[in-house]
N, C-alpha and C. Protein backbone atom coordinates (compact mmCIF):
# COMPACT_ATOMS: atom_id res chain seq x y z
N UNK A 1 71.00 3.73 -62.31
CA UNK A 1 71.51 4.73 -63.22
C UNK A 1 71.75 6.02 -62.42
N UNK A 2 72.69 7.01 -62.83
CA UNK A 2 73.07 8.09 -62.33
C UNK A 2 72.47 9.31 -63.11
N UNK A 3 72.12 10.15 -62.52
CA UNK A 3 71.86 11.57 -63.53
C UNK A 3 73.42 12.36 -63.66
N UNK A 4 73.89 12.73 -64.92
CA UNK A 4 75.15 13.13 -65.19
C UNK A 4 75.06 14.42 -65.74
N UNK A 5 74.09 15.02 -66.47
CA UNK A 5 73.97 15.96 -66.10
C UNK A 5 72.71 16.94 -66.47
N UNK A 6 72.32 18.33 -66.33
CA UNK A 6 71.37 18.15 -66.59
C UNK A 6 71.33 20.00 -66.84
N UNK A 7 70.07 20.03 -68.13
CA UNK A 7 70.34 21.27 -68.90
C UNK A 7 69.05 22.52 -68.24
N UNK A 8 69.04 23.12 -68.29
CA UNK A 8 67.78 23.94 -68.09
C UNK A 8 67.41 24.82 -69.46
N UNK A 9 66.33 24.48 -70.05
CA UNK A 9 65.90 24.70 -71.18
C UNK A 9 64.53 26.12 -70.67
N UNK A 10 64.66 27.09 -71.13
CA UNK A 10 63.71 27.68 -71.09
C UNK A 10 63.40 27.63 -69.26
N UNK A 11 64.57 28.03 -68.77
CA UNK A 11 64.05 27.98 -67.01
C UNK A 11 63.41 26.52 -66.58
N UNK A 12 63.65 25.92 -67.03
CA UNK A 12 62.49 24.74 -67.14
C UNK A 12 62.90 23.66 -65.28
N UNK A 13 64.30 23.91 -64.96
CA UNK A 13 64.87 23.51 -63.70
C UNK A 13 64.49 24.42 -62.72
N UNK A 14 64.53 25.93 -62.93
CA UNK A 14 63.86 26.42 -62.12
C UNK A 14 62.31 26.51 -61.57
N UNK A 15 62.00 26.28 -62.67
CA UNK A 15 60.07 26.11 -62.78
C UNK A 15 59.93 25.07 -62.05
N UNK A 16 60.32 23.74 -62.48
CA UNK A 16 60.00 22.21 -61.82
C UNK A 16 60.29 22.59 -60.82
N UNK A 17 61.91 22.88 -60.09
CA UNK A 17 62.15 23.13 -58.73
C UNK A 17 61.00 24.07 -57.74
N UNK A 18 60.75 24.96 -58.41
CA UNK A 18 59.78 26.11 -57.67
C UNK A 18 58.30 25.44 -57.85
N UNK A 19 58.01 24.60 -58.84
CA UNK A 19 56.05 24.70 -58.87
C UNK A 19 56.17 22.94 -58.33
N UNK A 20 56.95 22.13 -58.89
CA UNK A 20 56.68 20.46 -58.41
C UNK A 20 58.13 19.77 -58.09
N UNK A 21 58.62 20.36 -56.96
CA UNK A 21 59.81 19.74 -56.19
C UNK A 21 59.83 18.63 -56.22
N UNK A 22 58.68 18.08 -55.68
CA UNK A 22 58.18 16.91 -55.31
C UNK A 22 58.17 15.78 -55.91
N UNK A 23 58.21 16.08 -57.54
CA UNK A 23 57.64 15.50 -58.43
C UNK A 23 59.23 15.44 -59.05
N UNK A 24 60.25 16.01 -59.06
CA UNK A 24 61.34 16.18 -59.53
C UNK A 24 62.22 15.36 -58.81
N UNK A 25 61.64 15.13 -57.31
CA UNK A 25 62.33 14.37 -56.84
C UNK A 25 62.05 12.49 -56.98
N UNK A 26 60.93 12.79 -57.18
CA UNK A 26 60.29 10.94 -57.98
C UNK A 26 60.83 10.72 -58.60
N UNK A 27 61.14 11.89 -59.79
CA UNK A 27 61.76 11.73 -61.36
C UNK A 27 63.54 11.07 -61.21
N UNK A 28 63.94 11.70 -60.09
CA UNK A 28 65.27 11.50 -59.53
C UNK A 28 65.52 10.07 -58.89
N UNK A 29 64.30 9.63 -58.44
CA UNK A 29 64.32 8.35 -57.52
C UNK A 29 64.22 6.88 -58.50
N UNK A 30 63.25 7.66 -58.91
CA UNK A 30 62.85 6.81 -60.41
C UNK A 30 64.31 6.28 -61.04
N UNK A 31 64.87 7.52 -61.29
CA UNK A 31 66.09 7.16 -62.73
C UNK A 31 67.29 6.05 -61.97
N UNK A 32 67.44 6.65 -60.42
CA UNK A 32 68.34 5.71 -59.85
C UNK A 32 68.16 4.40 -59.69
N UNK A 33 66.35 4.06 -59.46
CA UNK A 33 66.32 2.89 -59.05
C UNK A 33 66.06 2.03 -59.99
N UNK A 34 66.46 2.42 -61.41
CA UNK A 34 67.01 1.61 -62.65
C UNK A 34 68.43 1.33 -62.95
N UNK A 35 68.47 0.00 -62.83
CA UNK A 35 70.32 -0.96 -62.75
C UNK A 35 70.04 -1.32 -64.19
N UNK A 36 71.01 -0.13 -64.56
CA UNK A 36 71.18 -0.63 -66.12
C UNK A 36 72.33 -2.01 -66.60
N UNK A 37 72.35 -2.70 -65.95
CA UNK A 37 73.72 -3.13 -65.58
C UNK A 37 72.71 -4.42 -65.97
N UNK A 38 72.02 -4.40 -65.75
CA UNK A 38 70.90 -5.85 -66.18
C UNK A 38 70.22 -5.66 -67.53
N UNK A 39 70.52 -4.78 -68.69
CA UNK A 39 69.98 -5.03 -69.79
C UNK A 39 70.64 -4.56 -70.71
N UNK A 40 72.27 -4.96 -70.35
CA UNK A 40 73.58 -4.94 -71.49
C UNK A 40 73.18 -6.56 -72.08
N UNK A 41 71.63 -6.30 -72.72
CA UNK A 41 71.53 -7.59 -73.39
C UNK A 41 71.75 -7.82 -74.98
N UNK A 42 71.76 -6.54 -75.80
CA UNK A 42 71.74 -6.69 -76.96
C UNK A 42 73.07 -6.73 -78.05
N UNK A 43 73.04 -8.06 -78.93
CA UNK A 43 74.10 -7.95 -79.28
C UNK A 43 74.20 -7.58 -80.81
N UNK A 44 75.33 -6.71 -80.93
CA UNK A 44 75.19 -6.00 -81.98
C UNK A 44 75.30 -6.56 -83.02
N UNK A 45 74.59 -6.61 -84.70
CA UNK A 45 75.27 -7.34 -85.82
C UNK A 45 75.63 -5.92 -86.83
N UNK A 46 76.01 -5.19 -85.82
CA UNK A 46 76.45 -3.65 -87.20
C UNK A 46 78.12 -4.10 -87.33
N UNK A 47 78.57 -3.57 -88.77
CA UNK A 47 79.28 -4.28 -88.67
C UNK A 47 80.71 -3.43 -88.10
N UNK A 48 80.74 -2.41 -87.44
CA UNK A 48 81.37 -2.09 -86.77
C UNK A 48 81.92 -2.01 -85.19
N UNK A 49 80.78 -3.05 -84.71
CA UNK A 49 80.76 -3.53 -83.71
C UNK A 49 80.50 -5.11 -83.32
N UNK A 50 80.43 -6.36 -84.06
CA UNK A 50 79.58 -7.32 -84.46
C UNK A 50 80.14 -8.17 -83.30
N UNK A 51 78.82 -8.58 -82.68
CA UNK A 51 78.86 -9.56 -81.23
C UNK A 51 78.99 -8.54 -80.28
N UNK A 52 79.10 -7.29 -80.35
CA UNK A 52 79.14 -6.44 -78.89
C UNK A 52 77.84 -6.78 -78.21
N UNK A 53 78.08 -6.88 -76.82
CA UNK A 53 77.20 -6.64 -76.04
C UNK A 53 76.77 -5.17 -75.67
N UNK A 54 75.74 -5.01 -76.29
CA UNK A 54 75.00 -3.56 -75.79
C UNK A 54 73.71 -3.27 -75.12
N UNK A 55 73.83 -1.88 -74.67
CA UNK A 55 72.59 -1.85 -74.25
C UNK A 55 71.27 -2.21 -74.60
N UNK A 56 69.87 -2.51 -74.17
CA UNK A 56 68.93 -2.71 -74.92
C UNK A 56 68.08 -1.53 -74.53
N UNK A 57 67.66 -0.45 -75.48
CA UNK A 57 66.65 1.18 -75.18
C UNK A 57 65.35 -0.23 -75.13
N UNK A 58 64.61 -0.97 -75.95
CA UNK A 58 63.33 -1.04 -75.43
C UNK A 58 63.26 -1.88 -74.02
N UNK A 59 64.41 -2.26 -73.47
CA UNK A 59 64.28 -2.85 -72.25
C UNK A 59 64.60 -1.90 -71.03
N UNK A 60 64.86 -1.07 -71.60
CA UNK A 60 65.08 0.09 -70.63
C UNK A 60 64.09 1.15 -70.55
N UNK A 61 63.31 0.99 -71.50
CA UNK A 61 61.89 1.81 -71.44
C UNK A 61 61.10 1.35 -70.98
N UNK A 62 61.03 -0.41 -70.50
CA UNK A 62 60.15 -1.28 -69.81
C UNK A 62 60.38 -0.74 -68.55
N UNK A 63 61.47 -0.88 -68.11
CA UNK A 63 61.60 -0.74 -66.88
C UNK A 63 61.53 0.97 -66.57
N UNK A 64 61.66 1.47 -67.20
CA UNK A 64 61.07 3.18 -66.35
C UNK A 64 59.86 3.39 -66.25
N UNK A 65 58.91 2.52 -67.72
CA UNK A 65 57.65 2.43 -67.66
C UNK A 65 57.27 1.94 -66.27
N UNK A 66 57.69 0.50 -65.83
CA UNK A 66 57.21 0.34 -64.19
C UNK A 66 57.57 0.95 -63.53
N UNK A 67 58.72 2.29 -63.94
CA UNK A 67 58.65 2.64 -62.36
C UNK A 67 58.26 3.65 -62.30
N UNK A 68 57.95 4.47 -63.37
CA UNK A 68 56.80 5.78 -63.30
C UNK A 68 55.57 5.42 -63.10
N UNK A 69 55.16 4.02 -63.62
CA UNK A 69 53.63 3.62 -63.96
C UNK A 69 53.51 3.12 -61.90
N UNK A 70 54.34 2.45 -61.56
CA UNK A 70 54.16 2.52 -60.05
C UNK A 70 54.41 3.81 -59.22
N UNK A 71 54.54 4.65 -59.51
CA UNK A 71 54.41 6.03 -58.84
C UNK A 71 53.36 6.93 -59.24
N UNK A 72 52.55 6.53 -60.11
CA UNK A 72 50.92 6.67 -60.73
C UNK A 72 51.24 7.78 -61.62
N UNK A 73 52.23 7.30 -62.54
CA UNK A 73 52.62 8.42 -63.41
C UNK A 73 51.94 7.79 -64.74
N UNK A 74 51.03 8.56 -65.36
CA UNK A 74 50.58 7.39 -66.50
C UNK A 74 50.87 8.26 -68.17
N UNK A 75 50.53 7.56 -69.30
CA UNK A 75 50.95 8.28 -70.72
C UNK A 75 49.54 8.71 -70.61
N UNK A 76 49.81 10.10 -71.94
CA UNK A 76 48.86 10.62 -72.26
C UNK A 76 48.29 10.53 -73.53
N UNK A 77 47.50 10.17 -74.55
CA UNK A 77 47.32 9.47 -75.68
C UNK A 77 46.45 10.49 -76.36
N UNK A 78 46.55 11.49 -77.05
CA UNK A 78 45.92 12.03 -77.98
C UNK A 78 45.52 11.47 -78.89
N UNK A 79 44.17 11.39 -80.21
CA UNK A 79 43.92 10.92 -81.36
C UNK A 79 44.09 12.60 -82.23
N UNK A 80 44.94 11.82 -83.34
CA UNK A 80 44.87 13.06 -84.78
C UNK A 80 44.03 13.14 -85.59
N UNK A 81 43.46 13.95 -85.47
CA UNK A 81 42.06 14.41 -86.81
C UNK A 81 43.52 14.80 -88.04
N UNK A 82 43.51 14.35 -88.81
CA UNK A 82 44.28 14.89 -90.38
C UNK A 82 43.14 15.66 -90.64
N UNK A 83 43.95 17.15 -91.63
CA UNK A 83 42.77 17.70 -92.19
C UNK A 83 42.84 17.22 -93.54
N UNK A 84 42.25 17.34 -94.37
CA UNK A 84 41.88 16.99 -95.58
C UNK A 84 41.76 18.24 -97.01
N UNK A 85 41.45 19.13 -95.81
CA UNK A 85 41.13 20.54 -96.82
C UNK A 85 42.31 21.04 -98.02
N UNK A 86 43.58 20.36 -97.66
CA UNK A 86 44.91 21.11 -98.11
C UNK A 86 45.14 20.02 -99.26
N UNK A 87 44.63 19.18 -100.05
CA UNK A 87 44.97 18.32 -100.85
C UNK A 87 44.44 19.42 -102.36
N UNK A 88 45.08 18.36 -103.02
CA UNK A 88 45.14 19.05 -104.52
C UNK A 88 43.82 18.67 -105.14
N UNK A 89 43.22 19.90 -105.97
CA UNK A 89 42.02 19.60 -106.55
C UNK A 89 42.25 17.35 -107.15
N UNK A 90 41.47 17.04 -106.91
CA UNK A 90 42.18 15.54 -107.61
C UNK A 90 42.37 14.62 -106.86
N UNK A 91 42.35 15.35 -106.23
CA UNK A 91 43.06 13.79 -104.85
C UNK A 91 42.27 13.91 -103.63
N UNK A 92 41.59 12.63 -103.10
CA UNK A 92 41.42 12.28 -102.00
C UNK A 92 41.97 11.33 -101.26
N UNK A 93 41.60 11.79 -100.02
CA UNK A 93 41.79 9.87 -98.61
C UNK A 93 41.00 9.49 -98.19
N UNK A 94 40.46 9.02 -98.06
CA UNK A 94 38.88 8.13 -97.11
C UNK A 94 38.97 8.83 -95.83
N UNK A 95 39.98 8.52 -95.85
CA UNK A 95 40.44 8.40 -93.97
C UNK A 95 41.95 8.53 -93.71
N UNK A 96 42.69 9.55 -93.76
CA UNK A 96 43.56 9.63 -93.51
C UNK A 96 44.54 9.52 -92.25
N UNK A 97 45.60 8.92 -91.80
CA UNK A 97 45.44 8.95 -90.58
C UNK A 97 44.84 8.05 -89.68
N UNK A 98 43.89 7.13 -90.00
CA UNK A 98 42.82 6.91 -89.41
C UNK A 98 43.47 6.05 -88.14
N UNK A 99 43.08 6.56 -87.01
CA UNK A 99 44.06 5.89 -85.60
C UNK A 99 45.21 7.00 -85.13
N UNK A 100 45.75 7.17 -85.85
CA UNK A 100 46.74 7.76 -84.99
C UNK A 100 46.46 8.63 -84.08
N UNK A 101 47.62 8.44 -83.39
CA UNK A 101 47.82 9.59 -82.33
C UNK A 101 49.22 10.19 -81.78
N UNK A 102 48.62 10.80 -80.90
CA UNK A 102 50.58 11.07 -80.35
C UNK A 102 50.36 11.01 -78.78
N UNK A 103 51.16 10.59 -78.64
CA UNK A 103 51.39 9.88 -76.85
C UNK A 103 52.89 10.46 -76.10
N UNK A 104 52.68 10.95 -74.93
CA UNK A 104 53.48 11.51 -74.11
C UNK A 104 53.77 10.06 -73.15
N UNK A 105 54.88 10.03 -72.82
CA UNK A 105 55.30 8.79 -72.23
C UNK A 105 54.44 9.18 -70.46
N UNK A 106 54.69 10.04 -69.70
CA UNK A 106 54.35 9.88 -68.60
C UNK A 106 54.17 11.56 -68.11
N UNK A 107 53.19 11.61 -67.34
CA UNK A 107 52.37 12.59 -66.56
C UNK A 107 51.99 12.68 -65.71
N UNK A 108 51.99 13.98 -64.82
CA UNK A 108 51.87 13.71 -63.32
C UNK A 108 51.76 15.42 -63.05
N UNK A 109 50.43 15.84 -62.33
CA UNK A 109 50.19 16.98 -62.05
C UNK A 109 50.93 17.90 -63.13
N UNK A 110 50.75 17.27 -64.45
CA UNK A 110 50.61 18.70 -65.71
C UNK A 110 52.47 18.84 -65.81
N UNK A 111 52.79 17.42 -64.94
CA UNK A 111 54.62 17.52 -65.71
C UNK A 111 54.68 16.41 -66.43
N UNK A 112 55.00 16.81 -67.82
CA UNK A 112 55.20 15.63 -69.06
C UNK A 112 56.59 15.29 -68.72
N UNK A 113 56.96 13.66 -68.86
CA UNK A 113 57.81 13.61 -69.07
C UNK A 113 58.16 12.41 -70.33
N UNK A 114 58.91 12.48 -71.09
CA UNK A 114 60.23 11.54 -72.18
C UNK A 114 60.99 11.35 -72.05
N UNK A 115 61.13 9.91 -72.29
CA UNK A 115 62.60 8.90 -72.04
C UNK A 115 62.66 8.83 -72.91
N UNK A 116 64.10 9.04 -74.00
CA UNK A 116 64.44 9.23 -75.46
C UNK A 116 65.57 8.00 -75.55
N UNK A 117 65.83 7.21 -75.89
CA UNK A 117 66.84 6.54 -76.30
C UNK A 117 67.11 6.22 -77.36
N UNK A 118 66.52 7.34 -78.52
CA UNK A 118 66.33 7.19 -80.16
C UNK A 118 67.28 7.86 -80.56
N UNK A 119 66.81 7.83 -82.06
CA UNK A 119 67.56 8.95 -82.52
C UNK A 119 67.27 10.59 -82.44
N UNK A 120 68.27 11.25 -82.71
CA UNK A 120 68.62 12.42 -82.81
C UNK A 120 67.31 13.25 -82.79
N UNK A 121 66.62 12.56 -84.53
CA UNK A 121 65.57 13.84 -84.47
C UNK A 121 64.08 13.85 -83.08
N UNK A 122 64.17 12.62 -82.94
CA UNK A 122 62.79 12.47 -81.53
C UNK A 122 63.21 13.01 -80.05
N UNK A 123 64.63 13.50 -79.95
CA UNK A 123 64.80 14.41 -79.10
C UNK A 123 64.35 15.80 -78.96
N UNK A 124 64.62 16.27 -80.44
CA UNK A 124 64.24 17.39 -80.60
C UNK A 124 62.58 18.06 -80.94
N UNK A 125 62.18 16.97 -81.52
CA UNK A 125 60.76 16.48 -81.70
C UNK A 125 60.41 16.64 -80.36
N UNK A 126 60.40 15.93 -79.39
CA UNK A 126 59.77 15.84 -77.86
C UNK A 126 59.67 17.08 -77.34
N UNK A 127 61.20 17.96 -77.33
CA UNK A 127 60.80 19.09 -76.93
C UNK A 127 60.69 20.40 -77.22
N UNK A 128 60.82 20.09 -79.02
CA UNK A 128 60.50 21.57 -79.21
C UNK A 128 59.11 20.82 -80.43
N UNK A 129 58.32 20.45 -80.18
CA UNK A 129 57.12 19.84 -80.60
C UNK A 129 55.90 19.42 -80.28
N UNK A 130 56.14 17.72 -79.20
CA UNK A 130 55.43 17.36 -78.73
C UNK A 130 55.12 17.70 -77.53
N UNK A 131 56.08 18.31 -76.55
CA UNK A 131 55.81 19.17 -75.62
C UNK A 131 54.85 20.10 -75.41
N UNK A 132 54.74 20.88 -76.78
CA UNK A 132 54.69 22.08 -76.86
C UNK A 132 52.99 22.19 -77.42
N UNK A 133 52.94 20.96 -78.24
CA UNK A 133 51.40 20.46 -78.51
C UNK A 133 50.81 20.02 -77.03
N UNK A 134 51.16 19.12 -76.72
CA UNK A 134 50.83 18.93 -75.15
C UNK A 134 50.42 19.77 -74.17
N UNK A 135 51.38 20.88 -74.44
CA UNK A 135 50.90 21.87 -73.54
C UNK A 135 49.43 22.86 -74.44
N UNK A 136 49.72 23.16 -75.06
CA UNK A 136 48.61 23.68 -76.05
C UNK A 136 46.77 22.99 -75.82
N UNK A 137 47.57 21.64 -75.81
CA UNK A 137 46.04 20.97 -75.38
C UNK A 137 45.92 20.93 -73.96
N UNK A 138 46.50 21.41 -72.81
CA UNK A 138 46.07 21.42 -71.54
C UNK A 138 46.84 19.97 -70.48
N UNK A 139 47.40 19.38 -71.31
CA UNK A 139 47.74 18.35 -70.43
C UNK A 139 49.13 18.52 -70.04
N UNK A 140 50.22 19.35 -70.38
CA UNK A 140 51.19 19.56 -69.45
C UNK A 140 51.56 21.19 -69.10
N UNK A 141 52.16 21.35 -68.12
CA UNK A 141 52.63 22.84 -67.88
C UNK A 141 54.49 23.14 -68.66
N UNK A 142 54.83 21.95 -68.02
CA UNK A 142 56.18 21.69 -67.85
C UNK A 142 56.56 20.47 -68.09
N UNK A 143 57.71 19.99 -68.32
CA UNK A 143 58.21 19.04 -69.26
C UNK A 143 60.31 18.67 -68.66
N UNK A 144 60.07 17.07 -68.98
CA UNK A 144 61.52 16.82 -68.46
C UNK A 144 61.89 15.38 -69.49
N UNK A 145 62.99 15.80 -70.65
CA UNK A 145 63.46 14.98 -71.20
C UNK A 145 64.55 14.04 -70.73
N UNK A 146 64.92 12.73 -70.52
CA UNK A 146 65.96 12.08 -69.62
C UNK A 146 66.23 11.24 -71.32
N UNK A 147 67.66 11.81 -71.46
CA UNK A 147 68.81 11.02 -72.54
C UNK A 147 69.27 10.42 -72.10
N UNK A 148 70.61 9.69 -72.83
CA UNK A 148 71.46 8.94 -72.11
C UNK A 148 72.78 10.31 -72.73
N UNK A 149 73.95 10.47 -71.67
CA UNK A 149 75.18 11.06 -71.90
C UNK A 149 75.70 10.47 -73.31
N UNK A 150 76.93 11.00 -73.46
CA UNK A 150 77.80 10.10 -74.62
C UNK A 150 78.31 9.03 -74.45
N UNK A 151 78.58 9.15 -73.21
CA UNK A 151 79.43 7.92 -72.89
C UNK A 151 78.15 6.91 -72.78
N UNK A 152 77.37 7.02 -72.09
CA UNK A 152 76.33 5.81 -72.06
C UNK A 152 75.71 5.42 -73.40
N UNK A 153 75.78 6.25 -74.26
CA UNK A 153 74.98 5.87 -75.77
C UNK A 153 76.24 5.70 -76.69
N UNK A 154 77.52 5.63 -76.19
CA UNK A 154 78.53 5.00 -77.36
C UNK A 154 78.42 3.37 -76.95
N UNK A 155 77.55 2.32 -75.69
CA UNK A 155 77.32 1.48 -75.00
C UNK A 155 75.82 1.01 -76.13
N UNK A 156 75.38 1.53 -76.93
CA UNK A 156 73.75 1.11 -77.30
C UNK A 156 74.03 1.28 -78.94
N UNK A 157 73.55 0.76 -80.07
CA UNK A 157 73.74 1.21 -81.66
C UNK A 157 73.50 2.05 -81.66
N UNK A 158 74.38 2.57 -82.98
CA UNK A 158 75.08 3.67 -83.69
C UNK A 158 73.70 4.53 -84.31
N UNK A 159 73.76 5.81 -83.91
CA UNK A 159 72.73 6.38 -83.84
C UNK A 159 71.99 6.84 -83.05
N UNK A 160 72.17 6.41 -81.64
CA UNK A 160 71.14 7.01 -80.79
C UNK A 160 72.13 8.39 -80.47
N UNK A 161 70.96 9.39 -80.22
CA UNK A 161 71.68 10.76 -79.90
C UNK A 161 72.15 11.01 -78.11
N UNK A 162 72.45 11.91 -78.17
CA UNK A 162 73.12 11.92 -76.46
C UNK A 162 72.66 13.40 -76.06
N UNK A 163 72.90 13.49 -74.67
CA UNK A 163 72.49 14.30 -74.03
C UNK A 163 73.45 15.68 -74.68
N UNK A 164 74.86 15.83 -74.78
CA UNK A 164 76.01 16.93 -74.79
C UNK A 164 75.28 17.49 -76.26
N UNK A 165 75.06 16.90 -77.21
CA UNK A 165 74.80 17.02 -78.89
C UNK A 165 73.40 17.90 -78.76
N UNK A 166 72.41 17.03 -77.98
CA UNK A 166 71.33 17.63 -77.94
C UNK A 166 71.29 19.01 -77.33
N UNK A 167 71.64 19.21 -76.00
CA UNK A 167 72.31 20.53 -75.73
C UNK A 167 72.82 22.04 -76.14
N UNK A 168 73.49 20.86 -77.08
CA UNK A 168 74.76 21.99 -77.81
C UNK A 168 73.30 23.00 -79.14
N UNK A 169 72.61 21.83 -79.54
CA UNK A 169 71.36 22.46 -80.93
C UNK A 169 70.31 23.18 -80.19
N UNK A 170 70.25 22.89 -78.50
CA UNK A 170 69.10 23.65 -78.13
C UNK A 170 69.39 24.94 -77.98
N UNK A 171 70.76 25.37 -77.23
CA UNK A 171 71.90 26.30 -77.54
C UNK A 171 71.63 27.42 -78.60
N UNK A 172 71.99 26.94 -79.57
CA UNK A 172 72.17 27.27 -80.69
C UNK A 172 70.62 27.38 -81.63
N UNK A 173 70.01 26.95 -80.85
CA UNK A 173 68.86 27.23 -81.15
C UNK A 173 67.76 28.51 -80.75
N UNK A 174 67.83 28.54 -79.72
CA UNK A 174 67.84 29.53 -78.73
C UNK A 174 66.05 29.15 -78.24
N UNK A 175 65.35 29.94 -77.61
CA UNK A 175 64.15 29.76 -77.14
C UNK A 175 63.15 30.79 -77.87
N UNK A 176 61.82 30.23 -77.84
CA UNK A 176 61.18 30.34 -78.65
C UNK A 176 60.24 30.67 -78.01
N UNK A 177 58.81 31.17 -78.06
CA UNK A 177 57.80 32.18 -77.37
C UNK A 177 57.14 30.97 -77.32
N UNK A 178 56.76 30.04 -77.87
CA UNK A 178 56.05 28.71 -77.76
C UNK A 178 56.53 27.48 -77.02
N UNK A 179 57.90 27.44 -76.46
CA UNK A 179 58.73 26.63 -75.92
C UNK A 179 57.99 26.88 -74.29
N UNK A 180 58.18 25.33 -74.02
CA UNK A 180 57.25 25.38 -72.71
C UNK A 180 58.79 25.02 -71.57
N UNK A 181 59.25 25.15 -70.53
CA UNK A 181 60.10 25.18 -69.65
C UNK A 181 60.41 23.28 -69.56
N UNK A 182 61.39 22.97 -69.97
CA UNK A 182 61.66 21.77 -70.24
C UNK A 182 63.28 21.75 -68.87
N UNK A 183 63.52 20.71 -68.19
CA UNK A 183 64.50 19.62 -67.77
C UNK A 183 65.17 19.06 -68.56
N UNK A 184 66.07 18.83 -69.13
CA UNK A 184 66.93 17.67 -69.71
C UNK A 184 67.39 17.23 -69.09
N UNK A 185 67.88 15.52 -68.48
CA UNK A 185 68.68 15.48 -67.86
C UNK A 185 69.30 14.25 -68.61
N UNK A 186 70.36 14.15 -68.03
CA UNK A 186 71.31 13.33 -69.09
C UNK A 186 71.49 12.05 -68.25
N UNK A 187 71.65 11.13 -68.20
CA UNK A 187 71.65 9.35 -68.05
C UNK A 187 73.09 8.93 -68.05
N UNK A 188 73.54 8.14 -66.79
CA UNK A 188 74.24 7.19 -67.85
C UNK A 188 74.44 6.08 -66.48
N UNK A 189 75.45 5.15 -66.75
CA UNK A 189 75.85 4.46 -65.80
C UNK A 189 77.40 4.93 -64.47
């Protein structure tokens, strides 16, 4: 895979570049030495595409998983306490919640990183959210989201968001005093 292009959110290219070069450059080695070209396995039954051969996102999350998880990049797994206090006189849960958590795909000297090949809203979720909790609890400084472009996600079902879209809302969103210095970089073939 190629990096096509790539956003700087909150300085977040300058930060990585200046505090973990090093680590930016794994991230770089990493993305190339995934041949997406081997998991145009899924075939579509939407019916605007029916029998296409498309990409497959959970086979493509296998394979970044090995290749961050072989560069000793590992996830980070929080458990959620739900509070309970905010319910209506009347109502209880035993156990609300009970298990969950929230998990950062991969980490490495306090840089989170997410591979998104979802939809729309878990882009924005990752980094103006789970990032941002992450960092709050001590386990990242800095943060690098990898999409796929447009062109690579008009290749996968209808719905997954792209790198240009996501961009354009962070934009327009503007930065926020809680926003931790994020990478985007955009994917494709």
């Amino acid at each position: 895979m190629r990096i096509l292009g790539r956003y700087s959110f909150n300085g977040g290219a300058e930060e990585i570049e200046r505090q973990r070069p090093h680590l930016l450059r794994e991230v770089e080695e990493i993305i190339v030495a995934v041949d997406d070209s081997l998991h145009r396995t899924k075939a579509s039954k939407e019916k605007t595409m029916p029998g296409r051969m498309l990409f497959n996102p959970t086979e493509l999350n296998k394979v970044f998983k090995q290749e961050f998880t072989a560069r000793e990049w590992a996830s980070v797994k929080v458990p959620c306490e739900y509070p309970t206090e905010f319910y209506v006189a009347g109502y209880s849960s035993k156990r609300p919640g009970a298990g969950a958590f929230r998990e950062m795909d991969f980490v490495k000297e306090e840089l989170g990183i997410e591979v998104q090949f979802g939809k729309y809203a878990f882009m924005v979720y990752n980094v103006c959210a789970k990032m941002t909790i992450f960092h709050k609890l001590g386990h990242i400084e800095l943060g690098v989201e990898i999409v796929p472009v447009k062109s690579f996600a008009d290749h996968m079902s209808t719905g997954v968001s792209y790198f240009e879209q996501f961009v354009w809302d962070l934009q327009a969103r503007g930065i926020s005093d809680i926003d931790i210095p994020t990478l985007i970089l955009g994917i494709g073939h």
